[in-house]
PDB file of N, CA and C in Angstrom:
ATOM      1  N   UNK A   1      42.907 -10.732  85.183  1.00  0.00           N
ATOM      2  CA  UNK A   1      42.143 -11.475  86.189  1.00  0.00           C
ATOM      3  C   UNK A   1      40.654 -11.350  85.898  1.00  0.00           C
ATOM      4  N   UNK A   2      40.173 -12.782  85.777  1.00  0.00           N
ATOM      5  CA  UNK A   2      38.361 -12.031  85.275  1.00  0.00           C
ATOM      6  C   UNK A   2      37.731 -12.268  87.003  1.00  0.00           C
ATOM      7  N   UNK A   3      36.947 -10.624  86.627  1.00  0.00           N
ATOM      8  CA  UNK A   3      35.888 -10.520  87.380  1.00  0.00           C
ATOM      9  C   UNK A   3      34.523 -11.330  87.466  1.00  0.00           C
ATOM     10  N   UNK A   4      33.888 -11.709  88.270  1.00  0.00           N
ATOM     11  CA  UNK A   4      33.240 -12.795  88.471  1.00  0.00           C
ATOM     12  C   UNK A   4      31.798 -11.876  88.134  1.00  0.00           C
ATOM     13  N   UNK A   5      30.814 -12.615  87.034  1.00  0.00           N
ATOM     14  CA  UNK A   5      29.889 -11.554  86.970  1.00  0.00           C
ATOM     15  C   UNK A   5      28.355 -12.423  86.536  1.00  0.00           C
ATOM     16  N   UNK A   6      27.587 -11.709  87.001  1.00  0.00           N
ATOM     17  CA  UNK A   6      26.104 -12.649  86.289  1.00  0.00           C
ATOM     18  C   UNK A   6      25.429 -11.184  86.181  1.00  0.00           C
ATOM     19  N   UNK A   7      24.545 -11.811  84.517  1.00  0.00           N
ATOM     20  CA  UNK A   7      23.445 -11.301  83.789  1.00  0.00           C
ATOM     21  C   UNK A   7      22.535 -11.338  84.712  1.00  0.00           C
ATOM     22  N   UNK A   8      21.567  -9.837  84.889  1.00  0.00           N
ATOM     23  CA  UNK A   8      20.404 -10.072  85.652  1.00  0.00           C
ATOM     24  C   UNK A   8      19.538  -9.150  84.681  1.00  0.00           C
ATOM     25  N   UNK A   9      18.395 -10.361  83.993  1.00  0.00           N
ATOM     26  CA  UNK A   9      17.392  -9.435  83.132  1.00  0.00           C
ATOM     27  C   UNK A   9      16.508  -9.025  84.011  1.00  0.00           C
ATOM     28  N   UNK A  10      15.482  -8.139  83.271  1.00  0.00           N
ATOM     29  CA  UNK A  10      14.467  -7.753  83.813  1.00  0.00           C
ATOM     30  C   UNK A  10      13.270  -7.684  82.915  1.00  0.00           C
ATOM     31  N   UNK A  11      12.530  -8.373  83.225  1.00  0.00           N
ATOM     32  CA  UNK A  11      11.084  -8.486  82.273  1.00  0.00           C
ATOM     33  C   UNK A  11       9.773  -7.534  82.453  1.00  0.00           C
ATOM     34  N   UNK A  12       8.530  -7.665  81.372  1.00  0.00           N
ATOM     35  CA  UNK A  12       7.340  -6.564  81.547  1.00  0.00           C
ATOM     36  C   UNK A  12       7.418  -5.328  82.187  1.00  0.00           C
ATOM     37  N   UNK A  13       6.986  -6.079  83.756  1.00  0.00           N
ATOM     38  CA  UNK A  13       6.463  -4.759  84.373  1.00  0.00           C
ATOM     39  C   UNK A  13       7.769  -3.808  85.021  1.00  0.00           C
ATOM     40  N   UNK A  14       8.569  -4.708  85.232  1.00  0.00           N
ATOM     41  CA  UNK A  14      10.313  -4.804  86.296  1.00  0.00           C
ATOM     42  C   UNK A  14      10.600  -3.579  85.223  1.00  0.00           C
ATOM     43  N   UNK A  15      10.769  -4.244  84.023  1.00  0.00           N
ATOM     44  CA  UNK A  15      11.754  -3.332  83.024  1.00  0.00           C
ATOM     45  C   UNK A  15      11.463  -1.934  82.922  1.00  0.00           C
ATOM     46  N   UNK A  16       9.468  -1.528  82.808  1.00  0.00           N
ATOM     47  CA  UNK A  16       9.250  -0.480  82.272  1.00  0.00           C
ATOM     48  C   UNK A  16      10.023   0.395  84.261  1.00  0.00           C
ATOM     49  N   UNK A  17       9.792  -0.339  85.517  1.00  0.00           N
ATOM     50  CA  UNK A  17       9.562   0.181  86.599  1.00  0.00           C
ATOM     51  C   UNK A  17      11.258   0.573  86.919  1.00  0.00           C
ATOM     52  N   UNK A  18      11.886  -0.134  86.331  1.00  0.00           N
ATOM     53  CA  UNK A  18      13.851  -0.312  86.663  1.00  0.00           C
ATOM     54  C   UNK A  18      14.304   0.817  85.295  1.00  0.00           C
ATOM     55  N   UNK A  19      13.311   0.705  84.510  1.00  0.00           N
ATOM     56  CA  UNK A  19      14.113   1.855  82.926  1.00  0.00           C
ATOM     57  C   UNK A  19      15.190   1.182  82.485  1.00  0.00           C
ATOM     58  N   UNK A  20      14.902  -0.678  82.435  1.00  0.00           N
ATOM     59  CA  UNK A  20      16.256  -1.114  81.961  1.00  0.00           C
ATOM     60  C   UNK A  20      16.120  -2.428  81.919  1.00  0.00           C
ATOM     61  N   UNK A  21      16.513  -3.135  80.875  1.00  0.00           N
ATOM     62  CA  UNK A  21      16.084  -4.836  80.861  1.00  0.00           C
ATOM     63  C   UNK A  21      17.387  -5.776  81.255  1.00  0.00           C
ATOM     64  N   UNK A  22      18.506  -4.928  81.328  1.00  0.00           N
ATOM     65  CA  UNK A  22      19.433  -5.865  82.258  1.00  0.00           C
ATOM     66  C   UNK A  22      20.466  -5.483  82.291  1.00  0.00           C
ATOM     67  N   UNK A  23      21.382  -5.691  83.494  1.00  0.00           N
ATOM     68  CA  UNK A  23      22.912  -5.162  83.781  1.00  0.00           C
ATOM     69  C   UNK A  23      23.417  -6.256  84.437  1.00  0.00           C
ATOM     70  N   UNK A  24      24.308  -6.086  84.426  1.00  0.00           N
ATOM     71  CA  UNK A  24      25.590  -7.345  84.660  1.00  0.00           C
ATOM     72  C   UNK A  24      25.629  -6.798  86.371  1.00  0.00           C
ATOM     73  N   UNK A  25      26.207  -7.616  87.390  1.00  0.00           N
ATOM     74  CA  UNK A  25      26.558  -7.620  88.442  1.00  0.00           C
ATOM     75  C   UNK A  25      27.578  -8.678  89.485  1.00  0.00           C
ATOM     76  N   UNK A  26      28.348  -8.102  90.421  1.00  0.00           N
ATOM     77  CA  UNK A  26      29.613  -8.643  90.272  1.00  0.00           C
ATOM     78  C   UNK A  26      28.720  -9.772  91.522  1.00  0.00           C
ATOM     79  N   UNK A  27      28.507 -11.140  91.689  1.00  0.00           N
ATOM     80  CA  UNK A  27      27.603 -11.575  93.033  1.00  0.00           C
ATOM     81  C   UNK A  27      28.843 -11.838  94.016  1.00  0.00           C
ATOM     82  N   UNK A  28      28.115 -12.262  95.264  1.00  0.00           N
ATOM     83  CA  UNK A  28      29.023 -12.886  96.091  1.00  0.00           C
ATOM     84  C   UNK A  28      29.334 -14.325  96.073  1.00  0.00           C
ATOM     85  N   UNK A  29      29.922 -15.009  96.533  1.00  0.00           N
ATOM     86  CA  UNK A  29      30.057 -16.548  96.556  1.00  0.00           C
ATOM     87  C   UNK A  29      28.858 -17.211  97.082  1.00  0.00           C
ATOM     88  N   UNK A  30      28.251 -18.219  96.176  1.00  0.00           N
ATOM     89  CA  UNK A  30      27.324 -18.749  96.965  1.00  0.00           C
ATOM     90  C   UNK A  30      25.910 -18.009  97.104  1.00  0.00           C
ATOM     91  N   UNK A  31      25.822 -16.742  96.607  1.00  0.00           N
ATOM     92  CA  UNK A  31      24.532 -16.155  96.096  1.00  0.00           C
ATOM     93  C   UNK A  31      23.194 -17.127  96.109  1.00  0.00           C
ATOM     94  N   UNK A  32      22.087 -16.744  96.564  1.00  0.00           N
ATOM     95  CA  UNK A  32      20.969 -17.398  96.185  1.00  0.00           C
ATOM     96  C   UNK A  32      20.191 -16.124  95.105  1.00  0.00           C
ATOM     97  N   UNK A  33      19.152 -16.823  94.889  1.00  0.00           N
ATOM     98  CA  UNK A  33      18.274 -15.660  94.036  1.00  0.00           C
ATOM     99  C   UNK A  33      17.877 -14.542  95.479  1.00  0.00           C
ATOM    100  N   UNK A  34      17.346 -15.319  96.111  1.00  0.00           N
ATOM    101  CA  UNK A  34      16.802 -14.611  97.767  1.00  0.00           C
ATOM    102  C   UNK A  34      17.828 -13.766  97.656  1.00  0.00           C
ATOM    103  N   UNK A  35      18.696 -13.730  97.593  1.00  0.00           N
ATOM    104  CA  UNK A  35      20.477 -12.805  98.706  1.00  0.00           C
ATOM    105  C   UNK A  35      20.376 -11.769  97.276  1.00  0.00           C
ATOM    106  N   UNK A  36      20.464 -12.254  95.940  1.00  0.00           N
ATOM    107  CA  UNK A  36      20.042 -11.282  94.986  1.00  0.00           C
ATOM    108  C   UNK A  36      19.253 -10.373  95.116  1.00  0.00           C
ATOM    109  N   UNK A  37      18.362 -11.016  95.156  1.00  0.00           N
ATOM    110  CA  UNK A  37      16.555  -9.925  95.090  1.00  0.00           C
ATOM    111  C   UNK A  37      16.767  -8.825  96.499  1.00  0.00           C
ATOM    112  N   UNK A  38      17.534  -9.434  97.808  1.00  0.00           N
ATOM    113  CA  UNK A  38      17.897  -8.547  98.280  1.00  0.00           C
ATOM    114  C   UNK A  38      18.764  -7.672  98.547  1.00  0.00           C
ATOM    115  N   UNK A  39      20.008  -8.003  97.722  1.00  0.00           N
ATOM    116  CA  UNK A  39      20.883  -6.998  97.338  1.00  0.00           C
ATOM    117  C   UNK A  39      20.102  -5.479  96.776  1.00  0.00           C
ATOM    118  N   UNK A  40      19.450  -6.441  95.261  1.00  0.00           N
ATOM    119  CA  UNK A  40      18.806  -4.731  94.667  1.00  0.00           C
ATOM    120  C   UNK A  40      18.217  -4.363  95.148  1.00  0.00           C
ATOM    121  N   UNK A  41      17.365  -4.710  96.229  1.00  0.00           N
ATOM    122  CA  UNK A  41      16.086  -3.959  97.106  1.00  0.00           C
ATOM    123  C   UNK A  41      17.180  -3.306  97.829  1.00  0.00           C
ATOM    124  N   UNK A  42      17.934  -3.283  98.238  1.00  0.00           N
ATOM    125  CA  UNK A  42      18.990  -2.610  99.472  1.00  0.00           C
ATOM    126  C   UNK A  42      19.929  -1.369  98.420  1.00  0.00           C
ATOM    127  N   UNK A  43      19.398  -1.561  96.986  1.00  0.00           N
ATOM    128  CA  UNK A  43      19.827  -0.156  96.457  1.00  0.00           C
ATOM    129  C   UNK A  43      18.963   1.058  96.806  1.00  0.00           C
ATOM    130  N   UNK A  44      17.839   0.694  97.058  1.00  0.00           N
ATOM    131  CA  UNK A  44      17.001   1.991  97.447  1.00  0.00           C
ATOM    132  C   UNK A  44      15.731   1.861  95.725  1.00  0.00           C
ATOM    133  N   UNK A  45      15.295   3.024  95.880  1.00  0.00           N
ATOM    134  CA  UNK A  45      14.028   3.166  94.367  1.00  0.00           C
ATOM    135  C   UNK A  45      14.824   3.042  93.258  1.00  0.00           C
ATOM    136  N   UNK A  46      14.730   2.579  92.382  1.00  0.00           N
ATOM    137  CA  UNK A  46      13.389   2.063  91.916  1.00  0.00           C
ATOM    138  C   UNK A  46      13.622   0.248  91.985  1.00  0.00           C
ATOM    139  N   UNK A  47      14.535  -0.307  92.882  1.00  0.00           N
ATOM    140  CA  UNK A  47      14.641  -1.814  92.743  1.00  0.00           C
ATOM    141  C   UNK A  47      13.764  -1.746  94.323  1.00  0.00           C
ATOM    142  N   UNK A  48      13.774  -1.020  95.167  1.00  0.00           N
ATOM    143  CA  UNK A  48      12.806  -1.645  96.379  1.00  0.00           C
ATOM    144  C   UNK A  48      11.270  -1.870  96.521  1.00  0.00           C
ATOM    145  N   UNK A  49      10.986  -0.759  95.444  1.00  0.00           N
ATOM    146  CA  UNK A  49       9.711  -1.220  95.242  1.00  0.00           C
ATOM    147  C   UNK A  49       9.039  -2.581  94.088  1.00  0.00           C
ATOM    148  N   UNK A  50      10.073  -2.424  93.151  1.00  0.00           N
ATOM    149  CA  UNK A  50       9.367  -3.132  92.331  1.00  0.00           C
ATOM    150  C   UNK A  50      10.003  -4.776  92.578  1.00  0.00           C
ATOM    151  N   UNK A  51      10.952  -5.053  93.563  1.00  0.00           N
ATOM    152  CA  UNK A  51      11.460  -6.332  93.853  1.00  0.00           C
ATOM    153  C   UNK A  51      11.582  -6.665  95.244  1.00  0.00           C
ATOM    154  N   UNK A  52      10.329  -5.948  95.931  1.00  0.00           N
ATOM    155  CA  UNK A  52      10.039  -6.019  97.289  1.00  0.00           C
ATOM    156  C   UNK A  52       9.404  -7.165  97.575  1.00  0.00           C
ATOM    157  N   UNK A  53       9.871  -7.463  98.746  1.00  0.00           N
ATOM    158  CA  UNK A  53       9.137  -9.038  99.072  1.00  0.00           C
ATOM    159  C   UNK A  53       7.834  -9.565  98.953  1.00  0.00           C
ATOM    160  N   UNK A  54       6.966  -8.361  98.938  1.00  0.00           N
ATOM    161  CA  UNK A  54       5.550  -8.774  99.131  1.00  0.00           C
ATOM    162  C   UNK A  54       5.010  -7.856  97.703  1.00  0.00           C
ATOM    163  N   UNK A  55       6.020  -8.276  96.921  1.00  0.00           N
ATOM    164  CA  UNK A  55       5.700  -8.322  95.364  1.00  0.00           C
ATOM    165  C   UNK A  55       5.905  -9.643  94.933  1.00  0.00           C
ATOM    166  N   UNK A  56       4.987 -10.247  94.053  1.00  0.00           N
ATOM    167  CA  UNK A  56       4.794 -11.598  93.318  1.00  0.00           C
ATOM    168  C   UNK A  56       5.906 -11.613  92.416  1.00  0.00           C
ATOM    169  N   UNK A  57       7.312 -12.132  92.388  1.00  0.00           N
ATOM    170  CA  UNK A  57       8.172 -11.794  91.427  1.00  0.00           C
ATOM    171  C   UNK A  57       8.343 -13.327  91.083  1.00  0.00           C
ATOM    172  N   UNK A  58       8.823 -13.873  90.292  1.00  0.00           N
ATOM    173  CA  UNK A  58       9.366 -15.259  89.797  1.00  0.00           C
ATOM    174  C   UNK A  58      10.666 -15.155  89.140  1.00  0.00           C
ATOM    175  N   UNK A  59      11.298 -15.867  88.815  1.00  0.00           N
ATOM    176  CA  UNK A  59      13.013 -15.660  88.903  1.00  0.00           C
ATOM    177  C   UNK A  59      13.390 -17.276  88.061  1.00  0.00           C
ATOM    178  N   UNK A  60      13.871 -16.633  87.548  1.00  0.00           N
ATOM    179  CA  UNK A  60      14.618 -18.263  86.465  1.00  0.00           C
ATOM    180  C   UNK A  60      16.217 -17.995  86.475  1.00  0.00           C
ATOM    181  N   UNK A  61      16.927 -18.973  86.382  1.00  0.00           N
ATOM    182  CA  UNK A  61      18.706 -18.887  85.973  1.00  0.00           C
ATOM    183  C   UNK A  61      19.009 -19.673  84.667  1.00  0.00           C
ATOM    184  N   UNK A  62      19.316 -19.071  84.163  1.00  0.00           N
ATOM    185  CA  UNK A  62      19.662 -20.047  82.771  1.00  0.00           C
ATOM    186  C   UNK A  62      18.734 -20.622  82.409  1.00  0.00           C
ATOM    187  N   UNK A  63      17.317 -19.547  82.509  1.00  0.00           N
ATOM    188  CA  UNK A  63      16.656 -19.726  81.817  1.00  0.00           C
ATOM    189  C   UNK A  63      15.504 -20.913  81.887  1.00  0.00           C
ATOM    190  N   UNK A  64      15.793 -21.108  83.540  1.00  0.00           N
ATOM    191  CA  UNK A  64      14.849 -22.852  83.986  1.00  0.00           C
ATOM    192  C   UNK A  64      14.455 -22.125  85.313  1.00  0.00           C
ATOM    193  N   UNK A  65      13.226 -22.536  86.018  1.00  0.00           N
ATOM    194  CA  UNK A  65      12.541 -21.989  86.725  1.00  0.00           C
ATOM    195  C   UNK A  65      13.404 -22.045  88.300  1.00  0.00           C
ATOM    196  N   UNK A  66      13.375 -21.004  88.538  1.00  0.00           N
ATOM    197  CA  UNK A  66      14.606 -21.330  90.282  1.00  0.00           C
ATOM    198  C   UNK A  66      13.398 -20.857  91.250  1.00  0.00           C
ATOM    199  N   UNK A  67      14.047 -21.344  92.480  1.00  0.00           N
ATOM    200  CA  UNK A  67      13.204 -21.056  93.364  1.00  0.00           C
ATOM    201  C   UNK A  67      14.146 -20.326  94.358  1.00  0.00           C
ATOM    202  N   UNK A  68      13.918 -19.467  95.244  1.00  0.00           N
ATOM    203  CA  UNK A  68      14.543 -18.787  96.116  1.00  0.00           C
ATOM    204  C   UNK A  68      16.089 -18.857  96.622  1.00  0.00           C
ATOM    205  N   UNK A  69      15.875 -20.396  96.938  1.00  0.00           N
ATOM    206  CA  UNK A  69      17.026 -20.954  97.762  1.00  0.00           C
ATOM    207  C   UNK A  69      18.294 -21.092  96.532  1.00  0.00           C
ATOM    208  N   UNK A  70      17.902 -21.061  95.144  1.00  0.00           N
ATOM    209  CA  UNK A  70      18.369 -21.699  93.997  1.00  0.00           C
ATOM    210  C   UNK A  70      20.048 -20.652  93.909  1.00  0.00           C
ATOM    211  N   UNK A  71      20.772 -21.610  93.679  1.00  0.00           N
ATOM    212  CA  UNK A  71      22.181 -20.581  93.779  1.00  0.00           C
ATOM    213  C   UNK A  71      22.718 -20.331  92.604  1.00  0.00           C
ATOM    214  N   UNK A  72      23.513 -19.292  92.765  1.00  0.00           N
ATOM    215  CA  UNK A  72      23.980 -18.383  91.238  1.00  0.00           C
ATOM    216  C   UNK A  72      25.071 -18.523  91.459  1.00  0.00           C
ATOM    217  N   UNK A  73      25.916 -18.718  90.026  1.00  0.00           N
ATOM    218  CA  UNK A  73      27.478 -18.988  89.627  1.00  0.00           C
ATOM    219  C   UNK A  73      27.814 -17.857  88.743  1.00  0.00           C
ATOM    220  N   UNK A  74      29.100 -17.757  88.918  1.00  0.00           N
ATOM    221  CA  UNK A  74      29.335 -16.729  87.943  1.00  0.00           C
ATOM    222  C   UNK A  74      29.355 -17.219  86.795  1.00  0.00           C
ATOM    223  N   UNK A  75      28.854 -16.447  85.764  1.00  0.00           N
ATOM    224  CA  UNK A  75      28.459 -16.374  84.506  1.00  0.00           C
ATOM    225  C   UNK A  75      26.667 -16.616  84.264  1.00  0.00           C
ATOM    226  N   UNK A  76      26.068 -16.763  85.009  1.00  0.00           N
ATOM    227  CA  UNK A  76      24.889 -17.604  85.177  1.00  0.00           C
ATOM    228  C   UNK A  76      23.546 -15.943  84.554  1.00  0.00           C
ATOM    229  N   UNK A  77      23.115 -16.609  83.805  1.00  0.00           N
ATOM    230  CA  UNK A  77      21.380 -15.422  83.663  1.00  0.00           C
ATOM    231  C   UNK A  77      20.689 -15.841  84.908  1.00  0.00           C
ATOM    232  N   UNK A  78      20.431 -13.919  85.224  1.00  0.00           N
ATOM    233  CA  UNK A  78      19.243 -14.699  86.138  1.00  0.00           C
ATOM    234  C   UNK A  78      18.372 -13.699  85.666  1.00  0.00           C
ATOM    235  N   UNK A  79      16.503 -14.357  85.538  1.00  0.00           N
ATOM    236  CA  UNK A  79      15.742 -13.337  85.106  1.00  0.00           C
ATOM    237  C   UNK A  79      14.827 -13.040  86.290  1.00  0.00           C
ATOM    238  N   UNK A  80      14.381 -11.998  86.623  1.00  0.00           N
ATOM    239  CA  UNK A  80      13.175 -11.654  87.336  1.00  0.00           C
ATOM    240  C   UNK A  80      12.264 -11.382  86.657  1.00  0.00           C
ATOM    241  N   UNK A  81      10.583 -11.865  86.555  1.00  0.00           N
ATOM    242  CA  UNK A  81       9.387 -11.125  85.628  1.00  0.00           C
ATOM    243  C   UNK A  81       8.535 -11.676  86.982  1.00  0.00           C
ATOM    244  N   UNK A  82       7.269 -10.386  86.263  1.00  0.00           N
ATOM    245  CA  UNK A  82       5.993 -10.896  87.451  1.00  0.00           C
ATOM    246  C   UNK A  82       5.362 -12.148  86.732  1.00  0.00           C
ATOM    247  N   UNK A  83       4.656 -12.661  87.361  1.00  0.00           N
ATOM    248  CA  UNK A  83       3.991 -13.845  87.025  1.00  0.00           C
ATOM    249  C   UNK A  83       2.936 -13.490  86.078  1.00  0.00           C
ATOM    250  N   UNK A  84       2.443 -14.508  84.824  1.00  0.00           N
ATOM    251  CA  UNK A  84       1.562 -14.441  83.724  1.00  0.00           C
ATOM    252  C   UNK A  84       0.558 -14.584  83.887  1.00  0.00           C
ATOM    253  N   UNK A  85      -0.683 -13.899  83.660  1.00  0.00           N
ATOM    254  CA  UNK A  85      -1.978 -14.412  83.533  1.00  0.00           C
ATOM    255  C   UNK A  85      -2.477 -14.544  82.131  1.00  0.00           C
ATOM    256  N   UNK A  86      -2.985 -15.797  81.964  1.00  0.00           N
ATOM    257  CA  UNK A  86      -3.717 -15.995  80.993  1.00  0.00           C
ATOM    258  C   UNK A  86      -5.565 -16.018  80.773  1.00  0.00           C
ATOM    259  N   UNK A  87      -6.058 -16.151  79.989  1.00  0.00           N
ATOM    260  CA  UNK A  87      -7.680 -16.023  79.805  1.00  0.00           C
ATOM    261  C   UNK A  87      -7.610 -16.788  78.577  1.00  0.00           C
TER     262      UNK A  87
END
């Protein structure tokens, strides 16, 4: 029976703050990125601080820009990184 699962990377600052650039996770039906981002914050340190709400995070699925509401399927990448500045 396959288990239902999505890639969740973690980029720059996430990775050095998580000690890890990505683990698999089993979602629920109908997942948004939102219901994500607050799953791992509801693990406790080191995902509450660094994927806390009133942290600037940005979030892509397969690799195309999602926005909050944006929903996850199983098998689906989803990445979290902070946002880029350029000069």
């Amino acid at each position: 029976m396959h288990t239902p699962m999505i890639q969740v990377r973690y980029f720059a600052r996430l990775r050095e703050q998580l000690g890890r650039d990505a683990e698999s996770i089993e979602p629920s039906t109908g997942t948004t990125v939102a219901e994500l981002r607050a799953f791992l914050c509801a693990r406790g340190e080191p995902w509450a601080a660094a994927l806390a709400p009133e942290q600037r995070i940005l979030a892509a699925v397969n690799q195309e820009m999602a926005r909050p509401e944006s929903t996850i399927s199983d098998g689906d990448e989803v990445a979290f990184f902070p946002p880029v500045t350029g000069g």
